[in-house]
C-alpha atoms as a PDB file:
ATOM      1  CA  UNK A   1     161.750  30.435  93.942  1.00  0.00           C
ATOM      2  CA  UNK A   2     158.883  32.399  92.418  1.00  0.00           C
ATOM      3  CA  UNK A   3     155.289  31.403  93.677  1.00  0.00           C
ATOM      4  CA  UNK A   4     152.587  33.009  90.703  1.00  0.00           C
ATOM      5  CA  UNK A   5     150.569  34.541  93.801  1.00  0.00           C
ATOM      6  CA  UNK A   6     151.529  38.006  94.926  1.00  0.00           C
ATOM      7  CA  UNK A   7     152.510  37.444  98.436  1.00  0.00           C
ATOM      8  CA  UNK A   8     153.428  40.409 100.373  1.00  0.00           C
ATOM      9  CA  UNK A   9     155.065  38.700 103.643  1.00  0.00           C
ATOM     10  CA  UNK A  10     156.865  36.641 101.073  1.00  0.00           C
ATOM     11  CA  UNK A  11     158.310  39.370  99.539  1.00  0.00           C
ATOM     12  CA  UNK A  12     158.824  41.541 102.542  1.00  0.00           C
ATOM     13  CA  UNK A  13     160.777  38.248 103.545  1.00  0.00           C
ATOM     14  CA  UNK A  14     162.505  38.487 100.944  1.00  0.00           C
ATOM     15  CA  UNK A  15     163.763  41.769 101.145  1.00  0.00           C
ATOM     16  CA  UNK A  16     164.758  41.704 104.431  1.00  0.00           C
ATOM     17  CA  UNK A  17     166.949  39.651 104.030  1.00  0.00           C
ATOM     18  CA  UNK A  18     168.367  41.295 100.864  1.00  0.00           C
ATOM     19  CA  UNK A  19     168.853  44.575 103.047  1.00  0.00           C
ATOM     20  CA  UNK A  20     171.281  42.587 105.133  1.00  0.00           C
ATOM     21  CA  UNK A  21     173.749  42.763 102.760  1.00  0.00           C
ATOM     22  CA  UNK A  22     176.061  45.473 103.224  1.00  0.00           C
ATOM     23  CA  UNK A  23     175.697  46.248  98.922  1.00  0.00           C
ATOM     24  CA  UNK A  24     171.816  46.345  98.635  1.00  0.00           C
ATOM     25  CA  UNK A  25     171.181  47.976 102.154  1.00  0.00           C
ATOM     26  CA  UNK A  26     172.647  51.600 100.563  1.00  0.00           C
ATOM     27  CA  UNK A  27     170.063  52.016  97.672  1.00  0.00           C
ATOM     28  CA  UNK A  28     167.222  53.811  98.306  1.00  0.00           C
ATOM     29  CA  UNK A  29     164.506  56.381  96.614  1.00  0.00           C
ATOM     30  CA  UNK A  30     165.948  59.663  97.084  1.00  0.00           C
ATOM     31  CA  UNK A  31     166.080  63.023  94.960  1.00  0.00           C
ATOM     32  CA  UNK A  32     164.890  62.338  91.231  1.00  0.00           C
ATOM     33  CA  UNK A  33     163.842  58.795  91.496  1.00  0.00           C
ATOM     34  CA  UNK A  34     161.438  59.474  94.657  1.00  0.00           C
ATOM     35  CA  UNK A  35     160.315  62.723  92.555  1.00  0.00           C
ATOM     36  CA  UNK A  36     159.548  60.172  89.767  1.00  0.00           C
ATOM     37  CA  UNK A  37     157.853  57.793  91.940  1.00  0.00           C
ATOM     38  CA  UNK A  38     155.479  60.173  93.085  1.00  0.00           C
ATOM     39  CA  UNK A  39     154.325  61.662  89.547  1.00  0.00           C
ATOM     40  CA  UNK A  40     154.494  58.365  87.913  1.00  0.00           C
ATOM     41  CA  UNK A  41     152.522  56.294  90.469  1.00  0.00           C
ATOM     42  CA  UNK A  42     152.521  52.090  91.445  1.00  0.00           C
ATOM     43  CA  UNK A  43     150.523  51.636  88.440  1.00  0.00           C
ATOM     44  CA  UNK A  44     152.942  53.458  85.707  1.00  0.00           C
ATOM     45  CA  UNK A  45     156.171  52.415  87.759  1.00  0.00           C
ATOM     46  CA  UNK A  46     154.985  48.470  87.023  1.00  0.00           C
ATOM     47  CA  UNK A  47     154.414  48.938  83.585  1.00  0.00           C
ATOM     48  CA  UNK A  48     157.878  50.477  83.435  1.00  0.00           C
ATOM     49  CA  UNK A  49     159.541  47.239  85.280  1.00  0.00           C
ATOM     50  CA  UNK A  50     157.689  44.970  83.274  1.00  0.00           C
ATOM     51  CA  UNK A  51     159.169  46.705  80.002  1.00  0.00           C
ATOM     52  CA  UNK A  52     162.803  46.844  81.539  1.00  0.00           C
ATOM     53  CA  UNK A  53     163.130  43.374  82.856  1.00  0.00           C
ATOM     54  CA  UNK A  54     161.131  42.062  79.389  1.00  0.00           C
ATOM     55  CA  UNK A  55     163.795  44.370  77.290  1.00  0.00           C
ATOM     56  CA  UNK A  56     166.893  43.853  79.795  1.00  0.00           C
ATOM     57  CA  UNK A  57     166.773  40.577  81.544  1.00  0.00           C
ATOM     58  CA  UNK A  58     164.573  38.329  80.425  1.00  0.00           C
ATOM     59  CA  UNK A  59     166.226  37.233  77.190  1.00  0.00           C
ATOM     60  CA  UNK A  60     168.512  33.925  78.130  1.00  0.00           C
ATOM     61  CA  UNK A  61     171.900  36.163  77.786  1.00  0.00           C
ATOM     62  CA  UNK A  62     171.084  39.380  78.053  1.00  0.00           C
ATOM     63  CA  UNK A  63     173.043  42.419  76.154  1.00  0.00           C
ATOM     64  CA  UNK A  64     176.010  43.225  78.333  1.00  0.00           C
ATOM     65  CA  UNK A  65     174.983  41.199  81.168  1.00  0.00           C
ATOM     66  CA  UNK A  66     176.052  42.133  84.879  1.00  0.00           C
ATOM     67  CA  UNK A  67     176.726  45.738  83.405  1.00  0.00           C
ATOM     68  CA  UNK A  68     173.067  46.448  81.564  1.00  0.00           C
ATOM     69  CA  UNK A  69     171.326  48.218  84.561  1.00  0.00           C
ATOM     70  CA  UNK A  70     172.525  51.941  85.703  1.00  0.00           C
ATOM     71  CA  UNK A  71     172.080  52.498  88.710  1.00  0.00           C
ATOM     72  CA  UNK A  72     170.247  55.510  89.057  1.00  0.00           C
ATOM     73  CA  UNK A  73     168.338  57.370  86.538  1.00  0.00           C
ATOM     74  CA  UNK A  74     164.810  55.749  87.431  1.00  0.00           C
ATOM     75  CA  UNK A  75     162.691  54.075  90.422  1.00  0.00           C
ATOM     76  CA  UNK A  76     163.015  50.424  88.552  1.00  0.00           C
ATOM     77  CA  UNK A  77     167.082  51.035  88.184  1.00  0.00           C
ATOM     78  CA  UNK A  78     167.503  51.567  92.091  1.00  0.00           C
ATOM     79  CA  UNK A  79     164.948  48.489  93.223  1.00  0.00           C
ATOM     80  CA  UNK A  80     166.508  46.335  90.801  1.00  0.00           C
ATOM     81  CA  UNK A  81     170.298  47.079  92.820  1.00  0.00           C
ATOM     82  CA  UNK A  82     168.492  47.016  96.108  1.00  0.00           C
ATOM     83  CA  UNK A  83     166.561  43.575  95.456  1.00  0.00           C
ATOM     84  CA  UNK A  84     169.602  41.737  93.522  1.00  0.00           C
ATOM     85  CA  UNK A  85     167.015  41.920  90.154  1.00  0.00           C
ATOM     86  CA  UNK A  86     169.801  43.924  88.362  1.00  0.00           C
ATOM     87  CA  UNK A  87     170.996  40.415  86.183  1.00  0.00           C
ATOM     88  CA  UNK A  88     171.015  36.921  85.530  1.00  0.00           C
ATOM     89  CA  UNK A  89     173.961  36.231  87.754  1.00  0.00           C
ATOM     90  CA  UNK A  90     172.283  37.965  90.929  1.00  0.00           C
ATOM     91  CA  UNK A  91     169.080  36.642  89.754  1.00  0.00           C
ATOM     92  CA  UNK A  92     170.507  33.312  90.104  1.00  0.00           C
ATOM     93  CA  UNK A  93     172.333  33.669  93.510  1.00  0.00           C
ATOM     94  CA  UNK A  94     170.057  35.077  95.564  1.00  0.00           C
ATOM     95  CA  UNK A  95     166.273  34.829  94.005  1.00  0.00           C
ATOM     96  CA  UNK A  96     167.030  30.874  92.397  1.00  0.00           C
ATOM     97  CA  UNK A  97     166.074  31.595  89.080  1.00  0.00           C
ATOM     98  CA  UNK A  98     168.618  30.318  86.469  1.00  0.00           C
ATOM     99  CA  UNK A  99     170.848  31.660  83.964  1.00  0.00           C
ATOM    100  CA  UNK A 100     171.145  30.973  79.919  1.00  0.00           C
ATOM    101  CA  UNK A 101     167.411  30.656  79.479  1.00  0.00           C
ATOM    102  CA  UNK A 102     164.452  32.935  78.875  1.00  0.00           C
ATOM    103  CA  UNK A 103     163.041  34.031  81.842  1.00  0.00           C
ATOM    104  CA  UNK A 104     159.365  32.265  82.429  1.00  0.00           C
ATOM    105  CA  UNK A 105     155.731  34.538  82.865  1.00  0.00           C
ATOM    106  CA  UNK A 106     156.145  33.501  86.145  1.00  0.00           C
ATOM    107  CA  UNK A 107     159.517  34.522  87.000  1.00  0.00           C
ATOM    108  CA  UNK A 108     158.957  37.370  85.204  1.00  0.00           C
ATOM    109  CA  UNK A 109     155.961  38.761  86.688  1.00  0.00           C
ATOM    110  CA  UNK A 110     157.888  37.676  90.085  1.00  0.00           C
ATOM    111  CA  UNK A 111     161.026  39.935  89.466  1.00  0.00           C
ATOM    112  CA  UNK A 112     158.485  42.739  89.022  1.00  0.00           C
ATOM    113  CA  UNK A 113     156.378  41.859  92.466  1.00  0.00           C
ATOM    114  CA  UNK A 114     159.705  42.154  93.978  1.00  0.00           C
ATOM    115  CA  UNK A 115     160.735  45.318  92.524  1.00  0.00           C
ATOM    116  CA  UNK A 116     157.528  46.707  93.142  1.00  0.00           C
ATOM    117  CA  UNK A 117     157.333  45.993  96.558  1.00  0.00           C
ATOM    118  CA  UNK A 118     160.271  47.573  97.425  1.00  0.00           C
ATOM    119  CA  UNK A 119     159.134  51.027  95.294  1.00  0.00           C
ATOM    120  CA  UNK A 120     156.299  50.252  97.738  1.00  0.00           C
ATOM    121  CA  UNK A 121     158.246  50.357 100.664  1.00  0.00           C
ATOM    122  CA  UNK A 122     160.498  52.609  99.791  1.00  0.00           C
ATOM    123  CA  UNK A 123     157.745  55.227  98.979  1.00  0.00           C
ATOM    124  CA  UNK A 124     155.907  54.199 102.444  1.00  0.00           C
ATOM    125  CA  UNK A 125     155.218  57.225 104.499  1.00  0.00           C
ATOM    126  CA  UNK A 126     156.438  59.779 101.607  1.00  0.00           C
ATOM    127  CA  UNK A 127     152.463  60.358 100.239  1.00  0.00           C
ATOM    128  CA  UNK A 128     152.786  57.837  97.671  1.00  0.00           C
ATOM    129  CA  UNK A 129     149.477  55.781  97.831  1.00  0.00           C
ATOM    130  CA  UNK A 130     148.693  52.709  99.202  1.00  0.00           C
ATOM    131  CA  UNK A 131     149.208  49.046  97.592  1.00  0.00           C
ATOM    132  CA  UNK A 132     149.592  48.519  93.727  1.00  0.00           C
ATOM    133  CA  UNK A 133     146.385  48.494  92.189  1.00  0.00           C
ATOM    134  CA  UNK A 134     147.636  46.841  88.921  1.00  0.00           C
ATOM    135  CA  UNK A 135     149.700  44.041  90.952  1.00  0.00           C
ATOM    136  CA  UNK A 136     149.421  41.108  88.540  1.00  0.00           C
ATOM    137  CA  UNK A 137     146.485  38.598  90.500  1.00  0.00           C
ATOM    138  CA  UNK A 138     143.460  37.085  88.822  1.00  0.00           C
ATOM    139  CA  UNK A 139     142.264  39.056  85.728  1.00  0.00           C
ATOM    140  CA  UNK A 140     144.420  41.969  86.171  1.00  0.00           C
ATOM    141  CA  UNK A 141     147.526  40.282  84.530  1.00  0.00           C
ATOM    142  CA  UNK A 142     150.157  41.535  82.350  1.00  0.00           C
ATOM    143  CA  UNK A 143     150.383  39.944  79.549  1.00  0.00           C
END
C-alpha cells in the first residue's frame, strides 16, 4: 500500500503497471486538460487533487460512488481514470486501500503522489517544468 515517503520509482512502478491495462492505457493529457496543466502548474494542479480526492473520495462512502469522477474536464479527472484513483472500488483493487472508511493522511496524500506523478509524466517533454516543488515531504506538507 501507501508508504508516507514520496517515492518516484515506486510510483513510476506503479503506473506501469496500471498502463497495462487495456482501460487506463487510453487516458492521457491532451487538448484542454494539457492547456490547463501548463497555465496551472505542479504546484496549483496538487492543490486541486488534494481538494478533489478530500471532497470526492475520501469520505468512507462517497456521494455516488464509482460514478463521482468525469472523465475529462480537468488534469486531476484524467490521472485519476488513468491511475485507477477515480473511487473506492478501484482504490481498493488495484492501490490496496479499503473501502467504507475515511481515507487516512497517508493514503490520502498517497492518491495525490500518484496522481501527480502521472500529470508529471504526462506533461514530460511538453514545457511543463520539472518535479513538483510542493510534493508533500518534510515541512512542506499539506495539511
Amino acid at each position: 500500500m501507501a508508504s508516507p515517503a514520496f517515492d518516484p520509482r515506486a510510483l513510476d512502478r506503479r503506473l506501469d503497471a496500471l498502463a497495462r491495462q487495456p482501460f487506463r492505457a487510453r487516458f492521457h493529457l491532451r487538448g484542454r486538460e494539457l492547456a490547463t496543466a501548463r497555465l496551472k502548474g505542479p504546484a496549483t494542479l496538487r492543490w486541486h487533487a488534494y481538494d478533489l480526492i478530500a471532497r470526492r473520495l475520501a469520505p468512507a462512502r462517497p456521494y455516488k460512488d464509482g460514478r463521482q469522477t468525469p472523465y475529462r474536464g480537468h488534469p486531476v479527472f484524467v490521472a485519476q481514470h488513468a491511475t485507477a484513483t477515480c473511487c473506492r472500488g478501484c482504490l481498493e483493487r488495484r492501490h490496496g486501500i479499503p473501502r467504507g472508511r475515511e481515507l487516512t493522511r497517508t493514503e490520502h496524500v498517497y492518491v495525490v503522489d500518484v496522481i501527480c506523478r502521472w500529470i508529471e509524466r504526462e506533461t514530460a517533454g511538453h514545457g511543463i517544468p520539472g518535479p513538483d516543488p510542493c510534493r508533500a515531504e518534510g515541512d512542506h506538507e499539506i495539511s
